[in-house]
N, C-alpha and C. Protein backbone atom coordinates (compact mmCIF):
# COMPACT_ATOMS: atom_id res chain seq x y z
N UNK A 1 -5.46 5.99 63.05
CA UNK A 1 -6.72 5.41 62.58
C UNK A 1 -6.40 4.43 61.44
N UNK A 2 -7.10 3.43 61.67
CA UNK A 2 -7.04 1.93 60.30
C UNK A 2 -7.29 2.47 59.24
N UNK A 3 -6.98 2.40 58.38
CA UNK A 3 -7.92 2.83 56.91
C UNK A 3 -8.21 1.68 56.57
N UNK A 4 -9.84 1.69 55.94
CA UNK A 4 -10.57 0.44 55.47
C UNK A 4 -9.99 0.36 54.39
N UNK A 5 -9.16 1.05 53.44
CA UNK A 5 -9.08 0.93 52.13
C UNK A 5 -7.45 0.53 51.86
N UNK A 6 -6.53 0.22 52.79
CA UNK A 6 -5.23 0.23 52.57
C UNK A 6 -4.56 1.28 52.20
N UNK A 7 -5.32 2.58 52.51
CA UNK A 7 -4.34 3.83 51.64
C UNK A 7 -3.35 4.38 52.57
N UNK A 8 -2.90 5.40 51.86
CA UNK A 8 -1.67 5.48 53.04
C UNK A 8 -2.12 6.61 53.93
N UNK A 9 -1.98 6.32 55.18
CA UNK A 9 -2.28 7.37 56.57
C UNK A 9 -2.08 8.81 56.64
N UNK A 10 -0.84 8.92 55.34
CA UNK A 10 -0.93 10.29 54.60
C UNK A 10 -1.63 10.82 54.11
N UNK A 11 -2.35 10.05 53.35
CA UNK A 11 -3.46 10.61 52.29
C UNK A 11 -4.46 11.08 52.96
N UNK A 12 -4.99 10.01 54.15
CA UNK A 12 -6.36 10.08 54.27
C UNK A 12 -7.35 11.82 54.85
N UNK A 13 -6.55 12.75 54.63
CA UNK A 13 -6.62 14.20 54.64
C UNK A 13 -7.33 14.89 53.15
N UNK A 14 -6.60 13.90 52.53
CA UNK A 14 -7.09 14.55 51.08
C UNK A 14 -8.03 14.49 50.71
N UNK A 15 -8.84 15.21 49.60
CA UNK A 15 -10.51 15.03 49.77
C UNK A 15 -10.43 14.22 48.65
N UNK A 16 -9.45 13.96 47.15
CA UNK A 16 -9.65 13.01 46.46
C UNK A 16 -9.80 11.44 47.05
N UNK A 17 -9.67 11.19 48.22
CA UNK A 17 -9.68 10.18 48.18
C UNK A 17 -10.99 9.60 49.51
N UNK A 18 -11.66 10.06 49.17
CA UNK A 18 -13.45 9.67 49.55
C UNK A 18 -14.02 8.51 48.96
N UNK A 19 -14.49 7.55 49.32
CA UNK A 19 -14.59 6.27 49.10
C UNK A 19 -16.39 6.22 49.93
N UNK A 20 -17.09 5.84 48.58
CA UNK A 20 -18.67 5.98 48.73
C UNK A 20 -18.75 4.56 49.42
N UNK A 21 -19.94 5.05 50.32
CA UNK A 21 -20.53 3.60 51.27
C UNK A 21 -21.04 2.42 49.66
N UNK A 22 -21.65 1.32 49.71
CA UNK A 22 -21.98 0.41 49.32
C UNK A 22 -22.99 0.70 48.50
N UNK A 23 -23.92 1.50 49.27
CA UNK A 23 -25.32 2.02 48.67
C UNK A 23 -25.23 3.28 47.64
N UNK A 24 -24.07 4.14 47.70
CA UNK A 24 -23.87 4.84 47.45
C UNK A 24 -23.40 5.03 45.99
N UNK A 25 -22.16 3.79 45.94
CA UNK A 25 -21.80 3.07 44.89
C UNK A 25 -22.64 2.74 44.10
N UNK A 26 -23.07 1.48 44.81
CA UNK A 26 -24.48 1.09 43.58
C UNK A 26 -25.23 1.81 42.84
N UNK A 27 -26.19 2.42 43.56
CA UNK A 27 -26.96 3.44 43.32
C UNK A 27 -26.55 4.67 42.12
N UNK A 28 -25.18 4.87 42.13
CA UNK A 28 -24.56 5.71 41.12
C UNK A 28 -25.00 5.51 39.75
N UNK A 29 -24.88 3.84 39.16
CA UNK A 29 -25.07 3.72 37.65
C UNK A 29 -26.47 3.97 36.92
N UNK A 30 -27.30 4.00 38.55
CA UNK A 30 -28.95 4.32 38.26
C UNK A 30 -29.29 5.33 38.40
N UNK A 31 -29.97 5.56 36.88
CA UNK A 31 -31.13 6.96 36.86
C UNK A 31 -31.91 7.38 37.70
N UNK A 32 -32.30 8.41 38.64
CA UNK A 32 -33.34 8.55 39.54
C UNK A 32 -34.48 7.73 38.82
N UNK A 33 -35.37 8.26 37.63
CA UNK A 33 -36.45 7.74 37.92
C UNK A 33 -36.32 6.50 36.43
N UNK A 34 -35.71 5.75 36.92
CA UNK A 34 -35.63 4.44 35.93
C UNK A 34 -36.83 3.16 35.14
N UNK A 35 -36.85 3.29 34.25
CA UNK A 35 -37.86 2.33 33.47
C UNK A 35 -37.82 1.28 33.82
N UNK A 36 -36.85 0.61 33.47
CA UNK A 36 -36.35 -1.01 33.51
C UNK A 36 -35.55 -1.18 34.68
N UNK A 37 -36.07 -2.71 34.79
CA UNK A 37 -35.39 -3.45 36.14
C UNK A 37 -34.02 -3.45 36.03
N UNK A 38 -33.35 -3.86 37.05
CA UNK A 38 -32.12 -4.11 37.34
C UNK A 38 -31.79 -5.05 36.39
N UNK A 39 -30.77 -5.59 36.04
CA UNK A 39 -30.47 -6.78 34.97
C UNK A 39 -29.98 -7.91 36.25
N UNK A 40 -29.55 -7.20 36.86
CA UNK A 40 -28.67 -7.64 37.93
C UNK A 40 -29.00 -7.37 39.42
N UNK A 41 -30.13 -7.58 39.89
CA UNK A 41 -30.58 -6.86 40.82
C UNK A 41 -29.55 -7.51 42.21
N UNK A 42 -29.62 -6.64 43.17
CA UNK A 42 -28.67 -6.70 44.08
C UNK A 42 -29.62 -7.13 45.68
N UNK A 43 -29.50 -8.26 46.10
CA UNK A 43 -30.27 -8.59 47.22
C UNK A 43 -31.81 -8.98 46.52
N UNK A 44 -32.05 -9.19 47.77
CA UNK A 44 -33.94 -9.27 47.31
C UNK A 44 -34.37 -10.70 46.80
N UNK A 45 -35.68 -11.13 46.80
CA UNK A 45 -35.64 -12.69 46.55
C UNK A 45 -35.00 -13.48 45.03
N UNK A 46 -35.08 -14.26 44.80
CA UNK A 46 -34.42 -14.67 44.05
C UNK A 46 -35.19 -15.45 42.90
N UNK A 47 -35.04 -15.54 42.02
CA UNK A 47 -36.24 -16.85 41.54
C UNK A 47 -35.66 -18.17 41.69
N UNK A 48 -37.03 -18.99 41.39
CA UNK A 48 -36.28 -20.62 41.95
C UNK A 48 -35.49 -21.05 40.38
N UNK A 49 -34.87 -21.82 41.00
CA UNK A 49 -33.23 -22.25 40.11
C UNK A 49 -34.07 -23.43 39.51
N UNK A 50 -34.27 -23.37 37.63
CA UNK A 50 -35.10 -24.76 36.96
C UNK A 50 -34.04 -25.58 37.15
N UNK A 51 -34.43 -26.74 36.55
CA UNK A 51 -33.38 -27.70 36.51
C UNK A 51 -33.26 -28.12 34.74
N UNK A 52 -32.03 -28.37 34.84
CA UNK A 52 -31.59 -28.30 33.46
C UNK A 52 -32.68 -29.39 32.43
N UNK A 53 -32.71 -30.45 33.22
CA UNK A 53 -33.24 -31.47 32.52
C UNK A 53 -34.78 -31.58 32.14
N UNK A 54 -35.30 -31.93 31.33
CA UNK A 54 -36.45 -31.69 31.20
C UNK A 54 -36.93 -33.47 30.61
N UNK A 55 -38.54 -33.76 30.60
CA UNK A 55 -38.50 -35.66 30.58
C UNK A 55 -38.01 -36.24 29.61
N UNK A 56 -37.85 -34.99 28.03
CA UNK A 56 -37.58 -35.67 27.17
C UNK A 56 -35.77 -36.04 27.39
N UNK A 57 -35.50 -35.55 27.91
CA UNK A 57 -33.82 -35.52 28.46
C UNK A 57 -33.71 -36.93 29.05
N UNK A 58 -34.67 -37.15 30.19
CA UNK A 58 -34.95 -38.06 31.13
C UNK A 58 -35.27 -39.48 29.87
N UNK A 59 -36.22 -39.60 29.18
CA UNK A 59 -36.40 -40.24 28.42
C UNK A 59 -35.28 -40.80 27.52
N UNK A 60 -34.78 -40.49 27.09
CA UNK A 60 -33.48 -40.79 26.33
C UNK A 60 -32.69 -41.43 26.79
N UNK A 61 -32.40 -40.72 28.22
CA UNK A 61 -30.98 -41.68 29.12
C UNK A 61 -31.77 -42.70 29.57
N UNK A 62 -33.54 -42.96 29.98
CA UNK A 62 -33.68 -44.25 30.57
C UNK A 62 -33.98 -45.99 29.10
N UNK A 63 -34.43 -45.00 28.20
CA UNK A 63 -33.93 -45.34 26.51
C UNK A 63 -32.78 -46.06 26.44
N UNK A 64 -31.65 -45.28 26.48
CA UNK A 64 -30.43 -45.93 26.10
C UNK A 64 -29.77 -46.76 26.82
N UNK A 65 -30.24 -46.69 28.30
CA UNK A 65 -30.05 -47.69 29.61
C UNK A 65 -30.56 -49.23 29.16
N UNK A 66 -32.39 -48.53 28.67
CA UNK A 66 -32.45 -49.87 28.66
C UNK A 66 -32.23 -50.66 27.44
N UNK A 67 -31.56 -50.20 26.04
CA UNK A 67 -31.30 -50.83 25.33
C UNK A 67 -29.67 -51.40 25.82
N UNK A 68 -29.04 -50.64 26.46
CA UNK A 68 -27.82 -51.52 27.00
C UNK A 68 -28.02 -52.46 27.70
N UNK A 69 -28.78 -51.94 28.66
CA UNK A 69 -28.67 -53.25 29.51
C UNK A 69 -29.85 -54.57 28.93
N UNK A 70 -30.44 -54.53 27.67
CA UNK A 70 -31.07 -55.21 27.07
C UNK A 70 -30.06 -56.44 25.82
N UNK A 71 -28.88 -55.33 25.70
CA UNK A 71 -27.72 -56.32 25.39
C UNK A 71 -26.87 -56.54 25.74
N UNK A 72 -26.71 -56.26 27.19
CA UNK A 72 -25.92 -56.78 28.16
C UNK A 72 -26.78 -58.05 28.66
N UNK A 73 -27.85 -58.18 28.43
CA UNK A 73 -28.95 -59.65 29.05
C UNK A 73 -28.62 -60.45 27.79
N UNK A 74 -28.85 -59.87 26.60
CA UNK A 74 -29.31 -60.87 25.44
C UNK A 74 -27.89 -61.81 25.20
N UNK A 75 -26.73 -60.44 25.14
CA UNK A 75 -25.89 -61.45 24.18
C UNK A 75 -24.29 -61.19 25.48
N UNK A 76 -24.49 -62.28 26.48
CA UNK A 76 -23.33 -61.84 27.53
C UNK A 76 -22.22 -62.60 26.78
């Protein structure tokens, strides 16, 4: 038999070496009946991703554009 875990074909008799499903794992660091959310929640929707920039950001770079390219016209 393969072992999913790379252990050795010897071992896999021994009861130390039991290896919890996914859910099983997870689920371990949580309290049955828990207050607070996950910090880190695992699956499930996601929130939408902001974007870094905001207008005053936007404002500035179209600002400094156009004072360059205002002396890139005036004084070539």
């Amino acid at each position: 038999m393969a072992s999913l875990h790379s252990i050795d074909p010897r071992a896999l008799s021994d009861p130390r070496n039991r290896y919890p499903t996914d859910a099983e794992f997870y689920a371990s660091d949580r309290p049955a009946h828990h207050v607070l959310p996950e910090d880190r929640p695992r699956g499930g929707p996601s929130e939408r991703i902001k974007h870094p920039w905001t207008w005053g950001t936007v404002g500035v770079m179209v600002f400094f554009f156009m004072i360059l390219f205002m002396g890139i016209a005036l004084f070539p």
